[in-house]
Protein backbone atom coordinates (compact mmCIF):
# COMPACT_ATOMS: atom_id res chain seq x y z
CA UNK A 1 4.66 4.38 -58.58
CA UNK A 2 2.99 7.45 -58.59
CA UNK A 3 -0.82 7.00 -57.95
CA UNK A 4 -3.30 9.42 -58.47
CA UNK A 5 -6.52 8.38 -55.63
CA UNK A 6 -9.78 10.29 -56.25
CA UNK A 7 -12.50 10.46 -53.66
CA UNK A 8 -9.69 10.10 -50.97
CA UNK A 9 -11.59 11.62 -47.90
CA UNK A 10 -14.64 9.05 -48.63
CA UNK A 11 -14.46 5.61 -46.79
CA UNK A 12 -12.67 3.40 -48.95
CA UNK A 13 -10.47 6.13 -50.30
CA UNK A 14 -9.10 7.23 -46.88
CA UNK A 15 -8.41 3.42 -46.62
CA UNK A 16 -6.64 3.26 -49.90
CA UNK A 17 -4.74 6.87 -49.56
CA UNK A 18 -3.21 4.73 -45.36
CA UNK A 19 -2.16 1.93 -46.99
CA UNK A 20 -0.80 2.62 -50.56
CA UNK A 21 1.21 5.68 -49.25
CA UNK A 22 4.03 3.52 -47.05
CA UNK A 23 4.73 2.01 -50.70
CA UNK A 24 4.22 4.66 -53.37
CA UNK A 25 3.83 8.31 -54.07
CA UNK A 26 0.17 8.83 -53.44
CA UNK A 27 -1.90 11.87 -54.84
CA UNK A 28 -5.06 12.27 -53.09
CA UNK A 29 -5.91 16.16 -54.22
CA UNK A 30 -8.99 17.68 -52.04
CA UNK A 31 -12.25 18.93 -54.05
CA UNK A 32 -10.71 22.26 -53.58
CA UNK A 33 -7.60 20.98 -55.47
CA UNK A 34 -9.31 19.32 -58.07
CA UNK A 35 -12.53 19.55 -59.29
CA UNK A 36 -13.10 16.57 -61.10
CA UNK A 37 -16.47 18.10 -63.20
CA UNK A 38 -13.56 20.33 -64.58
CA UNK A 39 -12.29 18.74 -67.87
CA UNK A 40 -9.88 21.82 -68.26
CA UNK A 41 -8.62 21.21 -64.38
CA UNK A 42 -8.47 17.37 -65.00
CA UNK A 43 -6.38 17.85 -67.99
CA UNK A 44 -4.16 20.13 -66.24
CA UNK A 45 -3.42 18.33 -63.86
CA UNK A 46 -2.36 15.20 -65.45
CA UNK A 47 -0.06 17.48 -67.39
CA UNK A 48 1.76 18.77 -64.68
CA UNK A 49 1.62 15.36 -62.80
CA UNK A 50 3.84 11.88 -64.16
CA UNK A 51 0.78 9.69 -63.04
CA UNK A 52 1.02 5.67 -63.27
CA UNK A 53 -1.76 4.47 -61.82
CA UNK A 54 -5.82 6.21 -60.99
CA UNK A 55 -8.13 5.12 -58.57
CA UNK A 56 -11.15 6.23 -58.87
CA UNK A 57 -13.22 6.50 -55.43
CA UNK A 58 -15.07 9.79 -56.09
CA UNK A 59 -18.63 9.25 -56.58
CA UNK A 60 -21.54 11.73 -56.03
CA UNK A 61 -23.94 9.99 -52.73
CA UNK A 62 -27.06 8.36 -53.69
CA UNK A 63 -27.20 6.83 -50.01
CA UNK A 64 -30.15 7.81 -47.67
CA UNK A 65 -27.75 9.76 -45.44
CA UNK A 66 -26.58 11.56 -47.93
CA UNK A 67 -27.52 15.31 -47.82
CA UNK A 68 -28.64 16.14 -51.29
CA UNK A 69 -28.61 12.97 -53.69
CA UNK A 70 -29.64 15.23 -57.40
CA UNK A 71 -27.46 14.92 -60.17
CA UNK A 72 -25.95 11.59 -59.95
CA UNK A 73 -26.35 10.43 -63.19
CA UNK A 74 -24.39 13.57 -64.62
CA UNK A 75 -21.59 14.06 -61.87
CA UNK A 76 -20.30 10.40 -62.09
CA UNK A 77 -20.26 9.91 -65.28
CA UNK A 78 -18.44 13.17 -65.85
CA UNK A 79 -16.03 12.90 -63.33
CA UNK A 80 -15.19 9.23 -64.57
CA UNK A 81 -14.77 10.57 -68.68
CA UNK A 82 -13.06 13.57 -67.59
CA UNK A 83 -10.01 11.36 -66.06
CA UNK A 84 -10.41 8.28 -68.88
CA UNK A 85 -10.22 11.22 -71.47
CA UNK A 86 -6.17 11.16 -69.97
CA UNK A 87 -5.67 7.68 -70.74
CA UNK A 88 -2.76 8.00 -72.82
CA UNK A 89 -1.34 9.84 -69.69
CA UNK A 90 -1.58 7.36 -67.27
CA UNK A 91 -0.47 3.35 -67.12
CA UNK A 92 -3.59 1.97 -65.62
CA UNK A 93 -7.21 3.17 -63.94
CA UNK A 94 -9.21 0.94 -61.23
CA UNK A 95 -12.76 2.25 -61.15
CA UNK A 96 -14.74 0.86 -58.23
CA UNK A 97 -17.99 -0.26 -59.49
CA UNK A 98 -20.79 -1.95 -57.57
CA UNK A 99 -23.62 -4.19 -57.47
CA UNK A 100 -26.12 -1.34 -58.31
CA UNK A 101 -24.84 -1.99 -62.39
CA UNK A 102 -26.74 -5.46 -61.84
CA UNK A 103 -30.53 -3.45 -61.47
CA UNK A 104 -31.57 -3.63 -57.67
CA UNK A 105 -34.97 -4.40 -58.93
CA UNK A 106 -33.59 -7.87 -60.47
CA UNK A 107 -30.82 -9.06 -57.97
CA UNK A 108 -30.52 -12.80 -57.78
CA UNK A 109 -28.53 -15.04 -55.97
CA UNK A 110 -24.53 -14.97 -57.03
CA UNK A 111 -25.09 -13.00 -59.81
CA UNK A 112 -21.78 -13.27 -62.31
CA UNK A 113 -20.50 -10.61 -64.00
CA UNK A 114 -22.28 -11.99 -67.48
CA UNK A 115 -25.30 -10.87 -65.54
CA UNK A 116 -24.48 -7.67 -66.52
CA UNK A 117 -26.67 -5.92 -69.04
CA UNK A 118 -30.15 -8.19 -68.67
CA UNK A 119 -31.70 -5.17 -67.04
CA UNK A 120 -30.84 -1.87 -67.17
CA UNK A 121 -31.26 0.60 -63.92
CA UNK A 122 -33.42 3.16 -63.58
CA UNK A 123 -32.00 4.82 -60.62
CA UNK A 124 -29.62 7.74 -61.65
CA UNK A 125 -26.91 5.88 -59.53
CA UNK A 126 -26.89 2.55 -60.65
CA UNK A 127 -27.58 4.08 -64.17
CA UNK A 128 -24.35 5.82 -64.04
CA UNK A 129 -22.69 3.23 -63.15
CA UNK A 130 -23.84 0.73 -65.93
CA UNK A 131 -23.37 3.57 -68.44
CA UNK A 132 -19.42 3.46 -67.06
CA UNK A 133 -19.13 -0.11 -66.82
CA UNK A 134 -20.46 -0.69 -70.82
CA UNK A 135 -17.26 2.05 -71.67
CA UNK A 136 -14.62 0.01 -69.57
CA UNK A 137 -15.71 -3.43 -71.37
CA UNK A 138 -13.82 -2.00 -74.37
CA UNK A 139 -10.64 -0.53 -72.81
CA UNK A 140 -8.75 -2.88 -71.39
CA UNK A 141 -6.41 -0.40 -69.47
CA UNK A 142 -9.31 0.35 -66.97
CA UNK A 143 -10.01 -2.10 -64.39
CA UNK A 144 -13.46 -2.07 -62.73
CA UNK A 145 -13.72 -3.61 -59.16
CA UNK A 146 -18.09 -4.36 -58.62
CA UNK A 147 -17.98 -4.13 -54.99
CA UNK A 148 -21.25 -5.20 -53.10
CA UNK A 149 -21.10 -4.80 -49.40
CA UNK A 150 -18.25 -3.67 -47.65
CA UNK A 151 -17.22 -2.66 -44.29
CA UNK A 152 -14.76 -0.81 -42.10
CA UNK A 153 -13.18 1.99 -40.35
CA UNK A 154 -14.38 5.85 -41.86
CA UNK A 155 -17.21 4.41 -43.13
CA UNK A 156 -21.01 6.23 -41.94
CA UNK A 157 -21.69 4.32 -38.81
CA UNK A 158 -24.76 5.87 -38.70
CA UNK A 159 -26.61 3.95 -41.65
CA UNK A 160 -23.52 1.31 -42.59
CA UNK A 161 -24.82 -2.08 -41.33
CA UNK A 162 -21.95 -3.56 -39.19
CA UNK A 163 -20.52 0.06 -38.48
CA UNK A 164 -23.66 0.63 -36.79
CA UNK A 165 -24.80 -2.35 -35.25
CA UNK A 166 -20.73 -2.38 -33.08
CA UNK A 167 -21.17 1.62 -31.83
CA UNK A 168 -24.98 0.73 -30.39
CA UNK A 169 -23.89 -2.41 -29.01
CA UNK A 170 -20.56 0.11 -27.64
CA UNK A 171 -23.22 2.41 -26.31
CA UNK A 172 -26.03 -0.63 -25.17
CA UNK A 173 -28.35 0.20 -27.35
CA UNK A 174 -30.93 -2.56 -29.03
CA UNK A 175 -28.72 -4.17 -32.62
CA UNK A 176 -31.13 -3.17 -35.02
CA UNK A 177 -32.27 -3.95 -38.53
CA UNK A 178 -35.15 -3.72 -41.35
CA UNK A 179 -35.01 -6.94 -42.71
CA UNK A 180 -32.95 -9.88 -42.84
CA UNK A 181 -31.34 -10.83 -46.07
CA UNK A 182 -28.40 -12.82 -47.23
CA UNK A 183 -25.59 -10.34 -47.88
CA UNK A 184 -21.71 -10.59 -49.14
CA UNK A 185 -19.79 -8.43 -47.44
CA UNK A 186 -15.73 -8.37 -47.76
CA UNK A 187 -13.47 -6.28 -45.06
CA UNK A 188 -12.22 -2.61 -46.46
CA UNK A 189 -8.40 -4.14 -45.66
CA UNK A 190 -9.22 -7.54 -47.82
CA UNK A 191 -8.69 -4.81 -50.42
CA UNK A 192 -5.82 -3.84 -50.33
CA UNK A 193 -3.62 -7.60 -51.62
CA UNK A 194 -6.31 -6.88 -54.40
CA UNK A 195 -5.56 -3.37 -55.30
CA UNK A 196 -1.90 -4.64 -55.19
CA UNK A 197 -2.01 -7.12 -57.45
CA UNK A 198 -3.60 -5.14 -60.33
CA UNK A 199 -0.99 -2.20 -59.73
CA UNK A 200 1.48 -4.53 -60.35
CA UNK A 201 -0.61 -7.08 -62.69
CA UNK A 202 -1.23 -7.07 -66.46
CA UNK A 203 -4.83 -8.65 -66.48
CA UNK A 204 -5.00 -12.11 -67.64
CA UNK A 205 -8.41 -12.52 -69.55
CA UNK A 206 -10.96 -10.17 -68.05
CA UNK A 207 -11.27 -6.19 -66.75
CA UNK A 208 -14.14 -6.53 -64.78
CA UNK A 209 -14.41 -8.80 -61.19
CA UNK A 210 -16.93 -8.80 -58.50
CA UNK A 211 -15.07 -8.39 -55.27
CA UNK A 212 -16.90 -10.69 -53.12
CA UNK A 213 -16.78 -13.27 -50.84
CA UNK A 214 -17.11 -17.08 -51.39
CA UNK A 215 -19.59 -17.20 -49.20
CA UNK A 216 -22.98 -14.81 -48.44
CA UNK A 217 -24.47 -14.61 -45.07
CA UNK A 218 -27.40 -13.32 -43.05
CA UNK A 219 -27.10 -9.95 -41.42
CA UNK A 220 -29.05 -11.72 -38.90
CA UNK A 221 -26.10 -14.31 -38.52
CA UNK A 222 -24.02 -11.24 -38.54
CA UNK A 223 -25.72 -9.34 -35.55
CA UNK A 224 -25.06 -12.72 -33.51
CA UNK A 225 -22.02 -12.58 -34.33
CA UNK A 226 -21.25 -9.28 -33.39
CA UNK A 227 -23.24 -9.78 -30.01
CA UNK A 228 -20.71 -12.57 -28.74
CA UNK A 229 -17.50 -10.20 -29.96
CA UNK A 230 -18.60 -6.88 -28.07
CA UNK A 231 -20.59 -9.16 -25.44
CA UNK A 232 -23.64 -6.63 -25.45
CA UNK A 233 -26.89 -8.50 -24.10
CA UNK A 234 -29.38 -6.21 -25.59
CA UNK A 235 -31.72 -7.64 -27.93
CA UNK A 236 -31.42 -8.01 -32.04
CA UNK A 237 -34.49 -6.22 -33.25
CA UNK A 238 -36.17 -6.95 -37.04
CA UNK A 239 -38.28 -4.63 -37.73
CA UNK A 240 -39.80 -5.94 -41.07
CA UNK A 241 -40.48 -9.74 -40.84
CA UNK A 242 -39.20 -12.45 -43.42
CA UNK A 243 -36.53 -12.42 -45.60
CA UNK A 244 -34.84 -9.16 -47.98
CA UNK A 245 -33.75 -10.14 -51.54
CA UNK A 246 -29.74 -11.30 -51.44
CA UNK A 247 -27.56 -9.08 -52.59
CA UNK A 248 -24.50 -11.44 -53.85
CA UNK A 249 -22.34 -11.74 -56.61
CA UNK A 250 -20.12 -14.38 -57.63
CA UNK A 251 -16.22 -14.20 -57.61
CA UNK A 252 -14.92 -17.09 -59.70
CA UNK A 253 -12.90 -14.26 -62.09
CA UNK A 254 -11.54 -12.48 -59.18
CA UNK A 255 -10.29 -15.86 -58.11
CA UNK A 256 -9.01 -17.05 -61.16
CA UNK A 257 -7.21 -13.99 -61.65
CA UNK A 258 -5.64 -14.23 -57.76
CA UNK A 259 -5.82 -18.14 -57.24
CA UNK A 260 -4.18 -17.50 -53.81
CA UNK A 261 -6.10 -14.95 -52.57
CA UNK A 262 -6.95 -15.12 -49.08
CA UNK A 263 -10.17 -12.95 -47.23
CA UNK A 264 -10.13 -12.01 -43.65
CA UNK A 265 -12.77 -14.26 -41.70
CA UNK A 266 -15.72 -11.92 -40.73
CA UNK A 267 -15.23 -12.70 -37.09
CA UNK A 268 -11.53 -11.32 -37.08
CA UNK A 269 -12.49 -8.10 -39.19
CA UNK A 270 -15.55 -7.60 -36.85
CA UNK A 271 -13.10 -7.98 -34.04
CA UNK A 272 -10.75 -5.81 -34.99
CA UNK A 273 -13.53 -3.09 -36.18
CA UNK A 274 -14.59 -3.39 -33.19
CA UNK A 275 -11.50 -2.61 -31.29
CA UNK A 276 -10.78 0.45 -33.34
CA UNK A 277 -14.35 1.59 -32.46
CA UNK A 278 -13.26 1.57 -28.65
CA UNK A 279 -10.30 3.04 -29.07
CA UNK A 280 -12.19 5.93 -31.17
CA UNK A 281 -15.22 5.88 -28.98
CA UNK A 282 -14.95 9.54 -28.85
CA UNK A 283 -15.76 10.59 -31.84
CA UNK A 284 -18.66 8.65 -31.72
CA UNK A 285 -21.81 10.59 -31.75
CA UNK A 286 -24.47 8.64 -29.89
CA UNK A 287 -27.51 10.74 -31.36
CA UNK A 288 -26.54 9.65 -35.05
CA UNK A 289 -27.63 5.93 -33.40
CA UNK A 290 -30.83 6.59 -32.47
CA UNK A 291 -32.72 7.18 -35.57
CA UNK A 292 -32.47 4.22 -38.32
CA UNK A 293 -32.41 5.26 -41.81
């Protein structure tokens, strides 16, 4: 298929543009090559291209590394109508959502995806996002993955939780952490059966899946983890004492939609993270470690 990737320079879309392009013609146009705020460039472009399939990565940062986080609410949600304007020109568009739709000020426990809509955000990210997600409930062409946490190689080892904690305990520095919380978190590769599957898929019932774990756990369980896979002995260190709110979501949809879906353990993705941080150690930067944002 041919399969147009936006955001393909950004962690999960670098993932994405790797894997998908061994098994399909993958389009994975630069900012430079396609301004998605553009409608008139958008438009064009899906008129000179025979696209089957969109992926939509791109997303203007809200994170605290990011360098300027203004105008969220109004470059997301035009990038996102500017390519489901071309729906008739394409077979199928995955959006990748996230937890933020659910209101960070009102997370609970396994929250399903009927959660949705009891509280509305009032940050301009997660606002853009719910504002996106209410469209795609009534277009059953788009498919909207809600990721929560998620981990892997390109992503910002400076501020991304298990990213970070594997290059200090590479460079023997003190694992580090504001709070303990309970936490799903799924492997950037654990994507990719699931990505295949609704490529190939015509939904069964729903559009709209958390893609999550069965299971949440501690990112304090998580640093002990990592401590016995890279064998650092310096210390975990809390900085803010009891326990974080969870941030989980439950995947009974995404389940029965994929019944034999299978996740990568966290120990084996940490390992193998891990190993790809050695064998990249160089490009590294141990000042990014030192200062926790």
């Amino acid at each position: 298929m041919n399969i147009l990737i936006t955001g393909g320079s950004g962690f999960i879309g670098r993932n994405l543009v790797e894997y998908l392009s061994s098994k399909h013609q993958v389009y994975a146009p630069k900012h430079n090559e396609l301004d998605l705020l553009q409608e008139e460039e958008v438009n064009r472009f899906f008129k000179n291209n025979d696209i089957d399939i969109v992926i939509h990565c791109a997303v203007r940062p809200g994170h605290r590394n990011a360098a300027d986080t203004s105008g969220e609410l109004y470059q997301n949600t035009t990038m996102f109508f500017n390519l489901a304007k071309n729906d008739k020109r394409f077979k199928r568009m995955i959006y990748l959502g996230s937890g933020l739709e659910y209101d960070q000020r009102y997370y609970e426990p396994k929250m399903k995806e009927e959660y949705f809509g009891q509280h509305i955000p009032v940050d301009e990210g997660g606002f853009s996002k719910y504002i996106i997600s209410r469209y795609i409930e009534n277009h059953k062409n788009i498919i909207e993955f809600r990721i929560l946490g998620i981990f892997g190689k390109y992503e910002d080892y400076a501020i991304r939780f298990i990213s970070n904690l594997i290059c200090k305990a590479i460079y023997g520095l003190p694992l580090t952490m504001n709070q303990n919380r309970k936490f799903d978190y799924i492997y950037v590769r654990d994507l990719f059966p699931i990505i295949d599957h609704f490529i190939a898929t015509k939904v069964k019932k729903y559009n709209i899946f958390n893609i999550t774990p069965d299971k949440s756990i501690e990112l304090l369980e998580i640093a002990e983890k990592l401590k016995k896979i890279t064998g650092t002995r310096q210390p975990i260190v809390i900085a803010k004492a009891g326990m974080g709110p969870e941030y989980s979501a439950d995947n009974s949809r995404l389940l029965e939609e994929i019944p034999d879906l299978r996740l990568t353990p966290l120990s084996d993705a940490i390992k193998e993270l891990y190993g790809w941080y050695i064998d990249n150690k160089d490009n590294i930067d141990r000042d990014r470690l030192l200062i926790d944002k």
